[in-house]
PDB file of N, CA and C in Angstrom:
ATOM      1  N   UNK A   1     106.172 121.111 100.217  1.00  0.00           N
ATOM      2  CA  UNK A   1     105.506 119.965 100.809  1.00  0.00           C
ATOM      3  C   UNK A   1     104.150 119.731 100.147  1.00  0.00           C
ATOM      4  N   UNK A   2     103.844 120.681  99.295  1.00  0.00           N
ATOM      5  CA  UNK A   2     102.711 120.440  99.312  1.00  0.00           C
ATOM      6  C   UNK A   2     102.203 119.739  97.298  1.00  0.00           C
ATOM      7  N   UNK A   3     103.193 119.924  96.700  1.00  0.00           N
ATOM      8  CA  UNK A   3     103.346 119.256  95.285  1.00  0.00           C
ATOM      9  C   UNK A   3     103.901 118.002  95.920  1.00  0.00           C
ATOM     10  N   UNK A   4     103.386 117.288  95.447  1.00  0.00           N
ATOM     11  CA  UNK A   4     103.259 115.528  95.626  1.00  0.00           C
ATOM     12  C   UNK A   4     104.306 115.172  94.685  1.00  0.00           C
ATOM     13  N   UNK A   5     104.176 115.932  93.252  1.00  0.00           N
ATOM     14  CA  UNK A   5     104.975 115.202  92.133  1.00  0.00           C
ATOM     15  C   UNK A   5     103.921 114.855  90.732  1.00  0.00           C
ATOM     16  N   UNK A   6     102.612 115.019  91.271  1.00  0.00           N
ATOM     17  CA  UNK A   6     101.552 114.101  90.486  1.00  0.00           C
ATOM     18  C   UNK A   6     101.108 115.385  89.263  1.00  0.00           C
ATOM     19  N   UNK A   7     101.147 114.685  87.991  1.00  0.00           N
ATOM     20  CA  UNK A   7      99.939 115.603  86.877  1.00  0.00           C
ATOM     21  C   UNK A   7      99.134 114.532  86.358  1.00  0.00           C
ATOM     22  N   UNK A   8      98.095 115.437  85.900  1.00  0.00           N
ATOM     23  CA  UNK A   8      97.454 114.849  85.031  1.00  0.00           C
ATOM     24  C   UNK A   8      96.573 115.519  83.628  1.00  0.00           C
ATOM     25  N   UNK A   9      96.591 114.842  82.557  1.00  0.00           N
ATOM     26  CA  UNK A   9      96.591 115.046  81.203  1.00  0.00           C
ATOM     27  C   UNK A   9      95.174 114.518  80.431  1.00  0.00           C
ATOM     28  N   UNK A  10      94.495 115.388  79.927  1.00  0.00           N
ATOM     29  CA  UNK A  10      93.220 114.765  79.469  1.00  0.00           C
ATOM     30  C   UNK A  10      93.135 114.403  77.812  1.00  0.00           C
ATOM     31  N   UNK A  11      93.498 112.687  77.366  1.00  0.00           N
ATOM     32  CA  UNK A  11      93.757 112.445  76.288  1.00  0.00           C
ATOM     33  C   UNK A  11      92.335 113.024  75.225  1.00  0.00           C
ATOM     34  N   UNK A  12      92.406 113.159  73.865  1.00  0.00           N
ATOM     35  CA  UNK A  12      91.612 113.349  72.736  1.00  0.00           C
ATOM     36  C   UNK A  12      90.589 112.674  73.137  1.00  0.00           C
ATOM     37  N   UNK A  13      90.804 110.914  73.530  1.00  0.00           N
ATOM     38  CA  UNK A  13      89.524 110.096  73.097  1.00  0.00           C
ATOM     39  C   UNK A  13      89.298 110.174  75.180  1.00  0.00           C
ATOM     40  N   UNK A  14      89.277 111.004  75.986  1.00  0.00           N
ATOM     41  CA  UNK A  14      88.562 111.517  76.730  1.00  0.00           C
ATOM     42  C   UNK A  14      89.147 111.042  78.388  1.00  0.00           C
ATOM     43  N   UNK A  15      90.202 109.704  77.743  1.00  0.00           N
ATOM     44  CA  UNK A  15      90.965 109.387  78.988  1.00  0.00           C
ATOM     45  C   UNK A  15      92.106 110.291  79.699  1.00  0.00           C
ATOM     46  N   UNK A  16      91.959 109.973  80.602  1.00  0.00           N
ATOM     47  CA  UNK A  16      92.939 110.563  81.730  1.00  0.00           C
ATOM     48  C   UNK A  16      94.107 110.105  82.409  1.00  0.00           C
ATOM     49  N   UNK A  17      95.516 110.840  81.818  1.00  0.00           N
ATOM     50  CA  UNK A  17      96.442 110.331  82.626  1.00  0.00           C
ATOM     51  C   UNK A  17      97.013 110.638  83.307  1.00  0.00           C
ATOM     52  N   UNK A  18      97.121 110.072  84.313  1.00  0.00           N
ATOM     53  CA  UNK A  18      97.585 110.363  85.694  1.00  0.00           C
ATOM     54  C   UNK A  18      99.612 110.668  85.702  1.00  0.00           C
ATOM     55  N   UNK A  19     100.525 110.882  86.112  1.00  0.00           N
ATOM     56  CA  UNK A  19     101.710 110.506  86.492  1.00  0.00           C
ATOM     57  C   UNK A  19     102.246 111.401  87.254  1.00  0.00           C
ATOM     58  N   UNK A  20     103.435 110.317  87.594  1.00  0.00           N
ATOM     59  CA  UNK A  20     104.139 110.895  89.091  1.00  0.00           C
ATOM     60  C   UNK A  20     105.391 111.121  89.171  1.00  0.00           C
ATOM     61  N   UNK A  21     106.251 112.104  88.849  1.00  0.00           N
ATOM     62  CA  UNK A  21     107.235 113.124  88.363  1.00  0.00           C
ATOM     63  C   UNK A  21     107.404 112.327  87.290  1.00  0.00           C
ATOM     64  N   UNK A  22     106.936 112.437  86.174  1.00  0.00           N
ATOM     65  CA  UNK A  22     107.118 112.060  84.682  1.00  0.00           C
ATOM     66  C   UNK A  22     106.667 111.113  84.539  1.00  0.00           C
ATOM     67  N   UNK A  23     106.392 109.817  85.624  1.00  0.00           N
ATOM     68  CA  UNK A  23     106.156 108.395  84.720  1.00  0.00           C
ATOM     69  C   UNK A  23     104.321 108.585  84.992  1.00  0.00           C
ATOM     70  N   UNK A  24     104.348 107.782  83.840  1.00  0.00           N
ATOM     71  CA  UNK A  24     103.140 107.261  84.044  1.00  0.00           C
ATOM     72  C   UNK A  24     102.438 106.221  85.145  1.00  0.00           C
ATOM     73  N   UNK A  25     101.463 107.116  86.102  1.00  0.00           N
ATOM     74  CA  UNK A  25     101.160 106.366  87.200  1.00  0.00           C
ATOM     75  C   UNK A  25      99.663 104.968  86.976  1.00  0.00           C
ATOM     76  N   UNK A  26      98.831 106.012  86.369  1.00  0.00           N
ATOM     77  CA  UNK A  26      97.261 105.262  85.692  1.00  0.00           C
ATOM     78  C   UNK A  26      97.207 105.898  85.011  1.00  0.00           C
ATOM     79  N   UNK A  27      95.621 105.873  84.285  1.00  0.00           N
ATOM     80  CA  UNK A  27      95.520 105.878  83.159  1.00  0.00           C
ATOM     81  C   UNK A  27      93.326 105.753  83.579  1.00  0.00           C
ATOM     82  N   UNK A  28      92.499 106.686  83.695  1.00  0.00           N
ATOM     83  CA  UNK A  28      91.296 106.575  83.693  1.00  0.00           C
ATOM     84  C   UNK A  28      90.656 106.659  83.037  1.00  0.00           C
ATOM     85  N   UNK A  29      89.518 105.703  82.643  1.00  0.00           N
ATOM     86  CA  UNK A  29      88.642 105.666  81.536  1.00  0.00           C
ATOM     87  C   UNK A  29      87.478 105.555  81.729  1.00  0.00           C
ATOM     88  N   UNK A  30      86.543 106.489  80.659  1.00  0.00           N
ATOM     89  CA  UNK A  30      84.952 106.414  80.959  1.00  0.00           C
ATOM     90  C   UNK A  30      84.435 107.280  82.035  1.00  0.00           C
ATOM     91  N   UNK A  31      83.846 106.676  82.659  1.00  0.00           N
ATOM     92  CA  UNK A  31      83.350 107.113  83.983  1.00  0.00           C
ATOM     93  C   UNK A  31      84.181 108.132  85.262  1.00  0.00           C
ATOM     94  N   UNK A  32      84.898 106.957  84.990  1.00  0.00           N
ATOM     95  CA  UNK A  32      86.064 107.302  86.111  1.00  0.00           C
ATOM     96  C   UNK A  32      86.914 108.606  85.617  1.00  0.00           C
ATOM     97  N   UNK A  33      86.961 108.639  84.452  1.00  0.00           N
ATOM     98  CA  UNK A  33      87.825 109.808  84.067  1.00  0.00           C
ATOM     99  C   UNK A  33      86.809 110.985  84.549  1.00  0.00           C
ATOM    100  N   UNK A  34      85.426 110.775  84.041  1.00  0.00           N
ATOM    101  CA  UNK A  34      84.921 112.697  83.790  1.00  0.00           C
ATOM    102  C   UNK A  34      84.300 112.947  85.116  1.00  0.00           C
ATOM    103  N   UNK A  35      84.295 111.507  85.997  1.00  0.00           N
ATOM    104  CA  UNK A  35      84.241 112.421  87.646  1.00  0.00           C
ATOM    105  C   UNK A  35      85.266 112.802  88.136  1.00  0.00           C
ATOM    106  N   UNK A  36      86.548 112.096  87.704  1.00  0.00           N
ATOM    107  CA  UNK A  36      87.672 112.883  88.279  1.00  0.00           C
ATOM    108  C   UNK A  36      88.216 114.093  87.489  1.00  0.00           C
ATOM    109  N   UNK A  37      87.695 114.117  86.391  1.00  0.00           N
ATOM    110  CA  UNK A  37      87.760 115.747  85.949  1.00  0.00           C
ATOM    111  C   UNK A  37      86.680 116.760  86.574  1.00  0.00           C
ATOM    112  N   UNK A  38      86.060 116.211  86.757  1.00  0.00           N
ATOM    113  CA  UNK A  38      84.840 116.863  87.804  1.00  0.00           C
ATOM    114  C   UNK A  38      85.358 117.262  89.310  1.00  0.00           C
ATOM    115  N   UNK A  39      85.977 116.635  89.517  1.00  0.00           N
ATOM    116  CA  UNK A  39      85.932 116.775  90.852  1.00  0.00           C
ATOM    117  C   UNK A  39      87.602 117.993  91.174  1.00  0.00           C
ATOM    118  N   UNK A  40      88.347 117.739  89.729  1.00  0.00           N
ATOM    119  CA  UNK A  40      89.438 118.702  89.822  1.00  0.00           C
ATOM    120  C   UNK A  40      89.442 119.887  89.544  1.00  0.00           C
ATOM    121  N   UNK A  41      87.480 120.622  88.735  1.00  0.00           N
ATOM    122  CA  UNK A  41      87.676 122.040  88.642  1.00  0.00           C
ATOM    123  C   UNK A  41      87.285 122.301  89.965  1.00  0.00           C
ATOM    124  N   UNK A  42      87.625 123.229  90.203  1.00  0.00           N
ATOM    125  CA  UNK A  42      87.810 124.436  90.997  1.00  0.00           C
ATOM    126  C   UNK A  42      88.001 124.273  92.454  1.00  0.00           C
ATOM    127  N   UNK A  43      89.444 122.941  92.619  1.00  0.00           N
ATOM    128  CA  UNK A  43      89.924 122.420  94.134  1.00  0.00           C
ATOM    129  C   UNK A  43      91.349 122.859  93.562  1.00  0.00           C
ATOM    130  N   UNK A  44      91.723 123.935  94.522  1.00  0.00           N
ATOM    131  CA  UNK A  44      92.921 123.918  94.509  1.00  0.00           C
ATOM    132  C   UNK A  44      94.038 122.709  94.427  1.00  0.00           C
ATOM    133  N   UNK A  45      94.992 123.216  94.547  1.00  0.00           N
ATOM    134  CA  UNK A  45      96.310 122.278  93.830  1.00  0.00           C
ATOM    135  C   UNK A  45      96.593 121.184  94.991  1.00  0.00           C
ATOM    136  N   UNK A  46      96.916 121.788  96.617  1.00  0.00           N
ATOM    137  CA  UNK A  46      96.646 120.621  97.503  1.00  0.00           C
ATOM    138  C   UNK A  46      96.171 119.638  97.248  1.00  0.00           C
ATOM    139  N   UNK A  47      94.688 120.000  97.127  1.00  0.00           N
ATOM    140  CA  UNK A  47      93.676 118.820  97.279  1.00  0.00           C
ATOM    141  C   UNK A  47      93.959 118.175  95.844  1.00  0.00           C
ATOM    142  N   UNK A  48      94.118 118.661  94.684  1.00  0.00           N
ATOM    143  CA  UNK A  48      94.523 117.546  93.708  1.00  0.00           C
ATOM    144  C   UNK A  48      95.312 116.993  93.885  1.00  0.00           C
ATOM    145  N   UNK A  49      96.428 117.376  94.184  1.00  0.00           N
ATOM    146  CA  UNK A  49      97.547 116.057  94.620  1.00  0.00           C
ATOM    147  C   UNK A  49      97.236 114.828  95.253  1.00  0.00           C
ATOM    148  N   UNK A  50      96.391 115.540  96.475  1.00  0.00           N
ATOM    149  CA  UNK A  50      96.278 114.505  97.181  1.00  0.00           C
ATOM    150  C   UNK A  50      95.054 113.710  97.026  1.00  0.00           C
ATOM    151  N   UNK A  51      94.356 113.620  96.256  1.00  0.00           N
ATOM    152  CA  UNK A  51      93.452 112.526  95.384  1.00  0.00           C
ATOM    153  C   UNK A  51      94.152 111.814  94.111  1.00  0.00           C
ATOM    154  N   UNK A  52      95.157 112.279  93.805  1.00  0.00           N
ATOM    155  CA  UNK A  52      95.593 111.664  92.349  1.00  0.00           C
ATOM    156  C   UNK A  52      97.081 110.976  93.287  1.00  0.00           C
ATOM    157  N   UNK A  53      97.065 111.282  94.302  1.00  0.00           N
ATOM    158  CA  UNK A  53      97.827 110.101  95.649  1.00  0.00           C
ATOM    159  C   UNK A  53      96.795 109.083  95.509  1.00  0.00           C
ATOM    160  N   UNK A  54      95.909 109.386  96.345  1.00  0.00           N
ATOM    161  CA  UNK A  54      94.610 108.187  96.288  1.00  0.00           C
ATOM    162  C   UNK A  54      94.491 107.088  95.179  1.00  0.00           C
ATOM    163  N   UNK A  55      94.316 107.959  94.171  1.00  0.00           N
ATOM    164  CA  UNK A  55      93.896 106.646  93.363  1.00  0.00           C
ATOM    165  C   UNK A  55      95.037 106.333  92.409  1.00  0.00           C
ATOM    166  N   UNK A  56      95.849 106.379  92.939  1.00  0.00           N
ATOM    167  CA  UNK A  56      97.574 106.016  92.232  1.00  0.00           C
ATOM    168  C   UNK A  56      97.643 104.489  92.803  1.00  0.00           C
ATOM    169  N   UNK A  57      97.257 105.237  94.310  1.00  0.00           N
ATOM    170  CA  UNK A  57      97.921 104.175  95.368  1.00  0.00           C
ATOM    171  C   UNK A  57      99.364 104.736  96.378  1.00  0.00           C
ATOM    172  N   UNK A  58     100.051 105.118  95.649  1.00  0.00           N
ATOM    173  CA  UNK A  58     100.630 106.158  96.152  1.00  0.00           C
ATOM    174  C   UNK A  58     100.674 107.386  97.328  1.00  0.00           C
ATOM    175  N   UNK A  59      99.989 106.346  98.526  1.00  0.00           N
ATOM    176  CA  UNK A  59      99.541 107.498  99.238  1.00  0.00           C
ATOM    177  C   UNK A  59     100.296 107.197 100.345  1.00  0.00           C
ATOM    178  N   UNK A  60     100.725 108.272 101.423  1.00  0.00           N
ATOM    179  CA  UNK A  60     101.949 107.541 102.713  1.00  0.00           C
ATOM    180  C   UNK A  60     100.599 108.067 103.650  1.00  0.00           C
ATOM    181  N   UNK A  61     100.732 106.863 104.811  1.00  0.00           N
ATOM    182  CA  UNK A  61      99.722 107.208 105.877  1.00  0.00           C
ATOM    183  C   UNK A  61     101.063 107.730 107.252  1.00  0.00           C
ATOM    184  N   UNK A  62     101.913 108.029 107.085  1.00  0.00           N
ATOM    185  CA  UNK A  62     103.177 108.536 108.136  1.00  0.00           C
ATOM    186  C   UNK A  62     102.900 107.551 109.330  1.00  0.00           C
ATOM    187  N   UNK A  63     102.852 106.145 109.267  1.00  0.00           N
ATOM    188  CA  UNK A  63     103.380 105.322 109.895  1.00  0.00           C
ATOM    189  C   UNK A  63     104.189 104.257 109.362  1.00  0.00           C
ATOM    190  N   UNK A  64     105.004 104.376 108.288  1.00  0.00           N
ATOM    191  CA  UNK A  64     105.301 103.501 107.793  1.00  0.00           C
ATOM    192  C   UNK A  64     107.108 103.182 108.680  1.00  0.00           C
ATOM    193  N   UNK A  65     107.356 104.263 109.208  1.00  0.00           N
ATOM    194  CA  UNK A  65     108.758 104.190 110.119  1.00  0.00           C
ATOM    195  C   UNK A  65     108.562 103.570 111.525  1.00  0.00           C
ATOM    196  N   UNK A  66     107.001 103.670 111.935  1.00  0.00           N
ATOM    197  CA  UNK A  66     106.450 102.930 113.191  1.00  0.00           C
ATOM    198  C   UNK A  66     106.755 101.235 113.204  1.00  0.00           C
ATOM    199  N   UNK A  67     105.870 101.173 111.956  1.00  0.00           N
ATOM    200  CA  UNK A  67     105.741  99.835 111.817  1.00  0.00           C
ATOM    201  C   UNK A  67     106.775  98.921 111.194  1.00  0.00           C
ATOM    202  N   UNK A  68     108.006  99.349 110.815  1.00  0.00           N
ATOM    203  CA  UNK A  68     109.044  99.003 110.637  1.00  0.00           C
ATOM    204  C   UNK A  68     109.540  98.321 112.401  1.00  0.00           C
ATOM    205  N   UNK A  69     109.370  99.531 112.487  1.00  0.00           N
ATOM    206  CA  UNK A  69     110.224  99.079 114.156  1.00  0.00           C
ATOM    207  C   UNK A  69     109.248  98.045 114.848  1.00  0.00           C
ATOM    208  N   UNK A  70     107.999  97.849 114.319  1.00  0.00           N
ATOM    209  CA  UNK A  70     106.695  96.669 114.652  1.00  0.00           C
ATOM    210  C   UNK A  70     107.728  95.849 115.956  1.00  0.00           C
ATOM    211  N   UNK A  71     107.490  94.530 116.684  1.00  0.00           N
ATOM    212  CA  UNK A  71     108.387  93.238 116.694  1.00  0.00           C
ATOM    213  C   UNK A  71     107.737  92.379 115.956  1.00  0.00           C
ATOM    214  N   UNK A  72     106.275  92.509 114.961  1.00  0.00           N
ATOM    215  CA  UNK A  72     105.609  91.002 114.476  1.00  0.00           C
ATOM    216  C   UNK A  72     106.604  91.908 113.106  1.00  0.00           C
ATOM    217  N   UNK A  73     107.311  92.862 112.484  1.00  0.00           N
ATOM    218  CA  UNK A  73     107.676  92.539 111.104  1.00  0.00           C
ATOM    219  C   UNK A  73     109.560  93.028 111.263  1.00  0.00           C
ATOM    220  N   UNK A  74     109.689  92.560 112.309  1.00  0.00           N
ATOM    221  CA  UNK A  74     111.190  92.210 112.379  1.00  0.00           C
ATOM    222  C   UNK A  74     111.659  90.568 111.588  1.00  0.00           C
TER     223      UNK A  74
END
């Protein structure tokens, strides 16, 4: 439960790619890449998953079977 599916890969020219059992999810550049390499030493594997959920988009909030059954999205 606790592998999401997600890696990520730190290209030559300094970008970061994200993906989610093999595909390519994003792709971070600049800024955005070396805080999120920052922020992935020394957080265990949980918590990376579940930020590279975050900024995928890719993230389930476990109501999505609630709101199915909604009556405004019948």
């Amino acid at each position: 439960m606790d592998d999401l599916g997600f890696s990520f890969r730190q290209m030559k020219n300094g970008d970061v790619v994200i993906s989610h059992h093999g595909k390519r999810a994003t792709t971070l550049r600049s800024d955005k890449a070396a805080a999120f390499l920052e922020d992935m030493n020394g957080v265990d594997t949980v918590s990376q998953q579940q930020e590279m959920a975050r900024l995928t988009g890719n993230y389930r909030r476990g109501n999505e079977r609630t709101a199915k059954r909604h009556p405004r999205n019948r």
